[in-house]
Protein backbone atom coordinates (compact mmCIF):
# COMPACT_ATOMS: atom_id res chain seq x y z
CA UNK A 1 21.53 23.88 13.79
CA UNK A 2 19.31 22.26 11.14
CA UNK A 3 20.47 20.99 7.92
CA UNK A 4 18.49 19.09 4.48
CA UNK A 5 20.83 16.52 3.63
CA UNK A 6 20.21 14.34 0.19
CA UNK A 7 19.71 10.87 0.35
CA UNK A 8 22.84 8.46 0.66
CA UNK A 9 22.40 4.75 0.64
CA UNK A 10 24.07 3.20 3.23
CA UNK A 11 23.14 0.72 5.60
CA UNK A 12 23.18 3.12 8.85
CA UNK A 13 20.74 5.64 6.75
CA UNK A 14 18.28 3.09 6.17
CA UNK A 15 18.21 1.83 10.00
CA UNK A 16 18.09 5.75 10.72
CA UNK A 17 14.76 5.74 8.50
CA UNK A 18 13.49 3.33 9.87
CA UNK A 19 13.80 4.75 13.65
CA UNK A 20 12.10 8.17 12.26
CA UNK A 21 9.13 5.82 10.70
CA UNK A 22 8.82 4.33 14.03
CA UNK A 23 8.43 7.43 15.94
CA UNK A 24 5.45 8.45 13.73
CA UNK A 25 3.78 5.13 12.53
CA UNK A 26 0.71 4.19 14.51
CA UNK A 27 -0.10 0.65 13.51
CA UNK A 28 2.70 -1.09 11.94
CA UNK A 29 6.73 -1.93 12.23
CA UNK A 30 8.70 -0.72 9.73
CA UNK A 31 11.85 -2.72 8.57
CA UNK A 32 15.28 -1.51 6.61
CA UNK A 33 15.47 -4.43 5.20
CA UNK A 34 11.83 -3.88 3.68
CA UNK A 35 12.87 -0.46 2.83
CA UNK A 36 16.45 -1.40 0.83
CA UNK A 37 14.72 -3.86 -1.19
CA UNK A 38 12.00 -1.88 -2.41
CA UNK A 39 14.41 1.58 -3.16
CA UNK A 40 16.97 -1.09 -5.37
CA UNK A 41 14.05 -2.43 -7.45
CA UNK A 42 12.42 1.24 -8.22
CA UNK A 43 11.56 2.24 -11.13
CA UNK A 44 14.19 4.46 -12.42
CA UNK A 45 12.95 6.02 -15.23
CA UNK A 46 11.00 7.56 -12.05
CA UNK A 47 12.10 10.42 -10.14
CA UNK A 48 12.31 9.29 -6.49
CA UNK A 49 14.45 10.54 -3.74
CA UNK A 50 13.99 11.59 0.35
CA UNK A 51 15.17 14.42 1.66
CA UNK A 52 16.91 14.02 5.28
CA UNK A 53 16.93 16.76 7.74
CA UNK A 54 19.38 16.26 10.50
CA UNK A 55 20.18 18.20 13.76
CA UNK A 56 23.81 18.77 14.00
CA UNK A 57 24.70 14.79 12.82
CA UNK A 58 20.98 13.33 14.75
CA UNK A 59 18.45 12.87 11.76
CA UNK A 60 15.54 14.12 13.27
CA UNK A 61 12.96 14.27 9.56
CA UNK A 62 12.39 12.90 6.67
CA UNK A 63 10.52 13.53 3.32
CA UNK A 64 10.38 11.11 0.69
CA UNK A 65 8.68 11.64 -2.76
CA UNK A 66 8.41 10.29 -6.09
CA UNK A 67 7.76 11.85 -9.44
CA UNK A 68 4.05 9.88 -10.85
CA UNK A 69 3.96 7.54 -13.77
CA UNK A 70 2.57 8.69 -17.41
CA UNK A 71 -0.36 10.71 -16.89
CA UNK A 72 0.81 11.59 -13.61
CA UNK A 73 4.15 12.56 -14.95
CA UNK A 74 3.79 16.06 -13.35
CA UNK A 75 2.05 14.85 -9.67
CA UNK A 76 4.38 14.49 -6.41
CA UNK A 77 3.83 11.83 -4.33
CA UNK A 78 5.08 12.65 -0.86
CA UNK A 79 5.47 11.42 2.75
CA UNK A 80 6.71 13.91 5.51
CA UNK A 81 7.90 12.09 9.00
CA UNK A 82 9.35 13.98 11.58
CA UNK A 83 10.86 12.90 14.96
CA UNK A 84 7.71 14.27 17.58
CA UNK A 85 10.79 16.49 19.86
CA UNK A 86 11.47 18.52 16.72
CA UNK A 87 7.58 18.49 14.86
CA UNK A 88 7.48 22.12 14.64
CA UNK A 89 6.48 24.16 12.14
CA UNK A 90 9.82 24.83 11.06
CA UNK A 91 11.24 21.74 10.66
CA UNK A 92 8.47 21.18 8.43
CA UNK A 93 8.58 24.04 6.61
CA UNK A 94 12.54 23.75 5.58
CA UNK A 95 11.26 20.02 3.99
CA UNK A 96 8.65 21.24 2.02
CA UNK A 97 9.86 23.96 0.61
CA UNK A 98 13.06 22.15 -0.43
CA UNK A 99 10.81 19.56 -1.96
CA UNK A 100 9.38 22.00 -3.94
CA UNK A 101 12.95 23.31 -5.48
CA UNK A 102 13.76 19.75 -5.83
CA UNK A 103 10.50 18.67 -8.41
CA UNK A 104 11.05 21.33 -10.51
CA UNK A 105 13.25 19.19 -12.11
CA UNK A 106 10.08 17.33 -13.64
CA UNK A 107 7.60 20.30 -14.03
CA UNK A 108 5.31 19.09 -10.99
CA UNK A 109 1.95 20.82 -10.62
CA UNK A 110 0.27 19.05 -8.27
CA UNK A 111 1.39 17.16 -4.86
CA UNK A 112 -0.14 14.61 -2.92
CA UNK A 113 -0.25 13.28 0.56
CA UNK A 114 -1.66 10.42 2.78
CA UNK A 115 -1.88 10.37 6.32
CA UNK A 116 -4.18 9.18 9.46
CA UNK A 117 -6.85 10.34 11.40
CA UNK A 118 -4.85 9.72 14.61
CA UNK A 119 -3.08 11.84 17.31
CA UNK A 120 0.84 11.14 15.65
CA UNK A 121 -0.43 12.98 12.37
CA UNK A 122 -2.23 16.04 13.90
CA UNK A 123 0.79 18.50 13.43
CA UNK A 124 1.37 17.59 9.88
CA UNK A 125 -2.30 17.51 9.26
CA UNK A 126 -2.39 21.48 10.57
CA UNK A 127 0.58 21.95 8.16
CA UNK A 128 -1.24 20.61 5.70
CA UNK A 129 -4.10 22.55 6.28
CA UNK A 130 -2.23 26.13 6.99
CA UNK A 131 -0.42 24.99 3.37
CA UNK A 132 -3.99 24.93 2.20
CA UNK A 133 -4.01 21.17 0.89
CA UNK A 134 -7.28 20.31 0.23
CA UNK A 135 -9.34 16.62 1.64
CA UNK A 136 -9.57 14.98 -1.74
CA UNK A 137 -10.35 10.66 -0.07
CA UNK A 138 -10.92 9.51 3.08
CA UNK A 139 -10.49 5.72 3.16
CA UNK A 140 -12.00 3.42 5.53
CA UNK A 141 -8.79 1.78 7.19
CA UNK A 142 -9.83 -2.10 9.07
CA UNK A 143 -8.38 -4.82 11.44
CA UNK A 144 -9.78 -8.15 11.86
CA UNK A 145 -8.89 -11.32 14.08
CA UNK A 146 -9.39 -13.64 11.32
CA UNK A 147 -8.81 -16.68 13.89
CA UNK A 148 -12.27 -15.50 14.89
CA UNK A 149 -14.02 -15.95 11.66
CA UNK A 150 -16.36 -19.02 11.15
CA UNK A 151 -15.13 -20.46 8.28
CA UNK A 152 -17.87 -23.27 8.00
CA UNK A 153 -20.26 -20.46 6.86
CA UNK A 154 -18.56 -19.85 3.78
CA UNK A 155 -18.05 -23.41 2.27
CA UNK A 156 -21.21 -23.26 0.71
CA UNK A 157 -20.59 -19.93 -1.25
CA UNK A 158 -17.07 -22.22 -2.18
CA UNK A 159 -19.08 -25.16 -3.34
CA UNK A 160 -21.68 -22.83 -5.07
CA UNK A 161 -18.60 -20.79 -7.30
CA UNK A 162 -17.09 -24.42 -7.76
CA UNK A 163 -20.21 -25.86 -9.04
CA UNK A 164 -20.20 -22.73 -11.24
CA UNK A 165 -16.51 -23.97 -12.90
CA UNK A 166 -14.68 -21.08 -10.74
CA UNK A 167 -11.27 -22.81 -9.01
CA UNK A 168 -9.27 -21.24 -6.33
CA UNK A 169 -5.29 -21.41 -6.48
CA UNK A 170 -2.01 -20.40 -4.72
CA UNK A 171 -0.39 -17.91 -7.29
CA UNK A 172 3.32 -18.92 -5.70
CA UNK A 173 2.97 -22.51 -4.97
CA UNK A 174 0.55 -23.84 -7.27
CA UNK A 175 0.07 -21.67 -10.25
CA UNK A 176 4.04 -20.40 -11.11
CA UNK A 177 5.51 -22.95 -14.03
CA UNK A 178 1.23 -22.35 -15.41
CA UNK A 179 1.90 -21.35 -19.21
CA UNK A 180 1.93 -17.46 -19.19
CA UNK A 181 0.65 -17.23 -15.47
CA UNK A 182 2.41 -13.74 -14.38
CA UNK A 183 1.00 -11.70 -18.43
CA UNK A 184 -2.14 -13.17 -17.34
CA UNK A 185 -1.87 -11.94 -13.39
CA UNK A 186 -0.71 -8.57 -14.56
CA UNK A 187 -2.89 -8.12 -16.86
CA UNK A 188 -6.29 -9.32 -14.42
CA UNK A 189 -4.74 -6.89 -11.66
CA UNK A 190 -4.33 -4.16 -14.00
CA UNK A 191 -7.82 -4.77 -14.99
CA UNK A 192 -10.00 -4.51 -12.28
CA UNK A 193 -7.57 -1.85 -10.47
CA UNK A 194 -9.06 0.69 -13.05
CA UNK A 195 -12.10 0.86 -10.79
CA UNK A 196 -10.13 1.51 -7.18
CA UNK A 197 -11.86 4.95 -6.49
CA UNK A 198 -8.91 7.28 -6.69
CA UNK A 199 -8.90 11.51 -6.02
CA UNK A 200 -10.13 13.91 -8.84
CA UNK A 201 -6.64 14.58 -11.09
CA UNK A 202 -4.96 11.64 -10.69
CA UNK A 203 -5.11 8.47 -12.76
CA UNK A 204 -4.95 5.07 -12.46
CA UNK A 205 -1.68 4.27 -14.40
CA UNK A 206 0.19 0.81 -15.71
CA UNK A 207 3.81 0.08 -14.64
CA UNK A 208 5.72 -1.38 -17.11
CA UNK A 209 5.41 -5.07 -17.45
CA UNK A 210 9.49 -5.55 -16.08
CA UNK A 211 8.93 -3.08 -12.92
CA UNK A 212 5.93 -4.74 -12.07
CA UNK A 213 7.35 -8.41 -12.01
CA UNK A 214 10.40 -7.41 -9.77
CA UNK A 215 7.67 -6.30 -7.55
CA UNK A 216 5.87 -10.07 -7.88
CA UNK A 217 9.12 -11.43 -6.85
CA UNK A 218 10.32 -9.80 -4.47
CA UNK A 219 7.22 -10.20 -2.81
CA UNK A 220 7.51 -14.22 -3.70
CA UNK A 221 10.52 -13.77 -1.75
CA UNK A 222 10.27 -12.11 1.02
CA UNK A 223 6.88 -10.86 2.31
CA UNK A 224 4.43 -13.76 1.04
CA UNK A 225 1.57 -13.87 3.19
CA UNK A 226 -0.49 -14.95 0.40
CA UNK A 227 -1.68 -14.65 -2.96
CA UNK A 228 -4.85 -16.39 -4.18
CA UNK A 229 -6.10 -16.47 -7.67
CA UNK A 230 -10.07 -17.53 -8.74
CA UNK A 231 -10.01 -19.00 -12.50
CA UNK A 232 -12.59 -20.31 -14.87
CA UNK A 233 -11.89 -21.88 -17.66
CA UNK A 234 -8.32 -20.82 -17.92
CA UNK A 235 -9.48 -17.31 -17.51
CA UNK A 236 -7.67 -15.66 -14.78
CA UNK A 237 -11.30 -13.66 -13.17
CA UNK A 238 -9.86 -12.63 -9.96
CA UNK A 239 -7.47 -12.20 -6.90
CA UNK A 240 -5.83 -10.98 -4.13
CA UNK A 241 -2.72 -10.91 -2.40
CA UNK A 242 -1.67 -10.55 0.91
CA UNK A 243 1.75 -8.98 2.62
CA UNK A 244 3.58 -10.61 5.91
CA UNK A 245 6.80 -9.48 7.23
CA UNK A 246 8.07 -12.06 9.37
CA UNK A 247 10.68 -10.25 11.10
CA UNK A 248 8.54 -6.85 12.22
CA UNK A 249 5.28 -8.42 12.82
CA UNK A 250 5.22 -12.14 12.36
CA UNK A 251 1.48 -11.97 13.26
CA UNK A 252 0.13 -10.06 11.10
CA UNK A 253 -0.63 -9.54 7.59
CA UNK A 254 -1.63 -6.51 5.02
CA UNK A 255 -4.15 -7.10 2.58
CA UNK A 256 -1.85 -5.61 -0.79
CA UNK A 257 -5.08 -5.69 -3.65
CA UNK A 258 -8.31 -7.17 -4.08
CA UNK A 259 -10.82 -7.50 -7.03
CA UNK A 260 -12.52 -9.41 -9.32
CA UNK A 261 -13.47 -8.58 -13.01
CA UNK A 262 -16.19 -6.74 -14.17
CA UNK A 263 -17.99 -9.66 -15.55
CA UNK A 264 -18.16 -11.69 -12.66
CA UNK A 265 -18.99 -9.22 -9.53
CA UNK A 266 -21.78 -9.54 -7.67
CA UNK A 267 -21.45 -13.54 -6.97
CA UNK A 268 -19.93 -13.72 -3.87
CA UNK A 269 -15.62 -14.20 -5.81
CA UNK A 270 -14.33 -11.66 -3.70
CA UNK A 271 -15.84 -12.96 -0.07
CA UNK A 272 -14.65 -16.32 -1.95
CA UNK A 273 -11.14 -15.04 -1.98
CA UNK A 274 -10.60 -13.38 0.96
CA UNK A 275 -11.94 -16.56 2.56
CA UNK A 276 -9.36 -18.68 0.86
CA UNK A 277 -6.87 -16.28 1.55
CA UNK A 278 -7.46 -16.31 5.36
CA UNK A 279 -7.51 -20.13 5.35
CA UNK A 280 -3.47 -19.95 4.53
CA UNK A 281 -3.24 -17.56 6.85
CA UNK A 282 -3.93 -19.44 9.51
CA UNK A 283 -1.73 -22.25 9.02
CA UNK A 284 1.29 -19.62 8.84
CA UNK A 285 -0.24 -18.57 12.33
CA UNK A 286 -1.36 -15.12 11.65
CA UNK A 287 -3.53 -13.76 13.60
CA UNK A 288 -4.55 -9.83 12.27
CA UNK A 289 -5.08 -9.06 8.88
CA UNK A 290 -5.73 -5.04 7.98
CA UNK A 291 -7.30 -3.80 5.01
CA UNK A 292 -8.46 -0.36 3.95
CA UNK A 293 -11.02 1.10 0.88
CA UNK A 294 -12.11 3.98 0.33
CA UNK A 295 -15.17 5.13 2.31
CA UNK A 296 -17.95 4.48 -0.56
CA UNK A 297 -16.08 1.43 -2.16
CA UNK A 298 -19.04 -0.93 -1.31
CA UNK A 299 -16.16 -3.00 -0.65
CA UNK A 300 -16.38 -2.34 2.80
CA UNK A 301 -19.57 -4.65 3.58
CA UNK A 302 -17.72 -7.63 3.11
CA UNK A 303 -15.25 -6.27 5.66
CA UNK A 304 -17.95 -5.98 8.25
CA UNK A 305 -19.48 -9.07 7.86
CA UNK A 306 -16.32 -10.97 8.25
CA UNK A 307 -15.82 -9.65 11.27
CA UNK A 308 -13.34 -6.49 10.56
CA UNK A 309 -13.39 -3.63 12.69
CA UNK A 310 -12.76 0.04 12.44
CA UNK A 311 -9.21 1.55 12.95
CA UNK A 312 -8.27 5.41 12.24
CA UNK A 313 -9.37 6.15 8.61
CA UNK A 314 -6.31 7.68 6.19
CA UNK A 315 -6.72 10.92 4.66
CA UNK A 316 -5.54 11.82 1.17
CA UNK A 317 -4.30 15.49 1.19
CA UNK A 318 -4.03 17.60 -2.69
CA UNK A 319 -2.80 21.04 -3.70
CA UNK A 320 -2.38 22.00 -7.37
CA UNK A 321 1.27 24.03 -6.86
């Protein structure tokens, strides 16, 4: 007998997500741990909530989703993970349609999905599909050995960008007690992240300044792979930051953001920083790094000439409700 249960948290629920995650996920580890932190420091001026579907007293699915931030006020964010014995289309029909009594509450008019172009996501994709969501991104998704890259051929792009007055530094370790350093870091990531292609309908919005720094530290905390930071002239111009989780997958690493401003593109910053980046990696012993942009982000040439390979692309999925 199935059942939609709301969302308690308790340690045994989280560890219960996690083991639905698991059954689905294709290419990474999830962690509970991972999981608590980031639900206590939402934003709760947010709508965000899962909704658990359980056979008898076994969870067997899960849909989270989150209400969008100012000009997304009325867009859904969703994930829908269900354990592969019981992916029928029933299972995922009672989650849907409960999520749609459930963002009422906020008005929502249009909900969107991500998932992969690989065999675990085929089912949901036909749901998808049959619910006549429409393909609105496909992003280019990467893995690359970085312990394979030859790091020689990129110290004289450094010594070029340093000749030019642009420094490279460790946003945790070297830049923290730096007068204003985390105004100016929000404020350079909120800058160039206006240009990340994103779907038709949904915007590019700016957390608030206290949500976004309980993000920074928690990351500080406990999943720094690695952040790196180019400056010139006291002018934050650049950066990206990389994600570890030490206790899933101590070898690997996610690439979080990348970009450089506007002003300063086209000189070789960003292969700069990813360069840098990777350096640190390396001494913390990771071995993969993954990365992903979206499939005309000319981005994606400095992925393949460092070395990264193709893994199954994602799939943004939109349907105005």
């Amino acid at each position: 007998m199935f059942s939609i249960k709301k969302f308690s948290e308790t340690k045994k629920i989280f560890q219960e997500l996690t083991r639905i995650d698991n059954l689905v996920y294709h290419d990474h580890i999830a962690d509970p741990n991972y999981d608590y932190r980031q639900w206590k420091i939402r934003d709760k001026n947010l709508v965000k909530d899962r909704l658990l579907l359980f056979n008898e007293k076994v969870l067997i699915g899960v849909l989270y989703y989150s209400q969008g931030r100012n000009e997304n006020n009325k867009t859904t964010f969703f994930t829908l993970h269900i354990d592969p014995k019981y992916n029928s289309l029933q299972t995922k029909e009672l989650l849907y349609e409960r999520m749609l009594k459930e963002i009422k509450c906020y008005n929502s008019n249009k909900i969107i999905t991500s998932i992969y172009k690989h065999p675990n996501y085929d089912l949901v994709k036909n749901f998808l599909i049959k619910k006549k969501f429409k393909l609105v991104q496909t992003n280019r998704e990467y893995s690359c050995n970085i312990t394979k890259i030859n790091f020689e051929k990129y110290k004289p792009l450094i010594k070029k960008l340093k000749s030019s007055g642009i420094e490279f530094f460790d946003s945790k370790n070297e830049m923290s007690d730096w007068p204003n350093h985390y105004k100016k870091l929000e404020e350079l990531e909120w800058n160039y992240s206006q240009d990340y292609p994103i779907p038709e309908g949904i915007y590019n919005t700016r957390a608030p300044f206290e949500h976004w720094y309980r993000l920074c530290q928690d990351f500080y905390s406990n999943n720094y792979g690695i952040q790196i930071v180019a400056v010139r002239n006291n002018q934050y111009i650049g950066s990206t930051d990389i994600e570890i989780n030490p206790k899933t997958e101590p070898k690997k690493a996610w690439t979080g953001g990348l970009g450089v401003i506007k002003k300063f593109r086209r000189r070789g910053v960003a292969t700069a920083l990813k360069i840098k980046a990777f350096e640190n990696l390396i001494n913390k012993k990771i071995i993969e790094v993954r990365t992903d942009n979206e499939e005309n982000n000319p981005m994606y040439k400095i992925n393949i000439k460092l070395g990264f390979k193709p893994v199954p692309f994602s799939l943004e999925y939109m349907k105005e409700i």
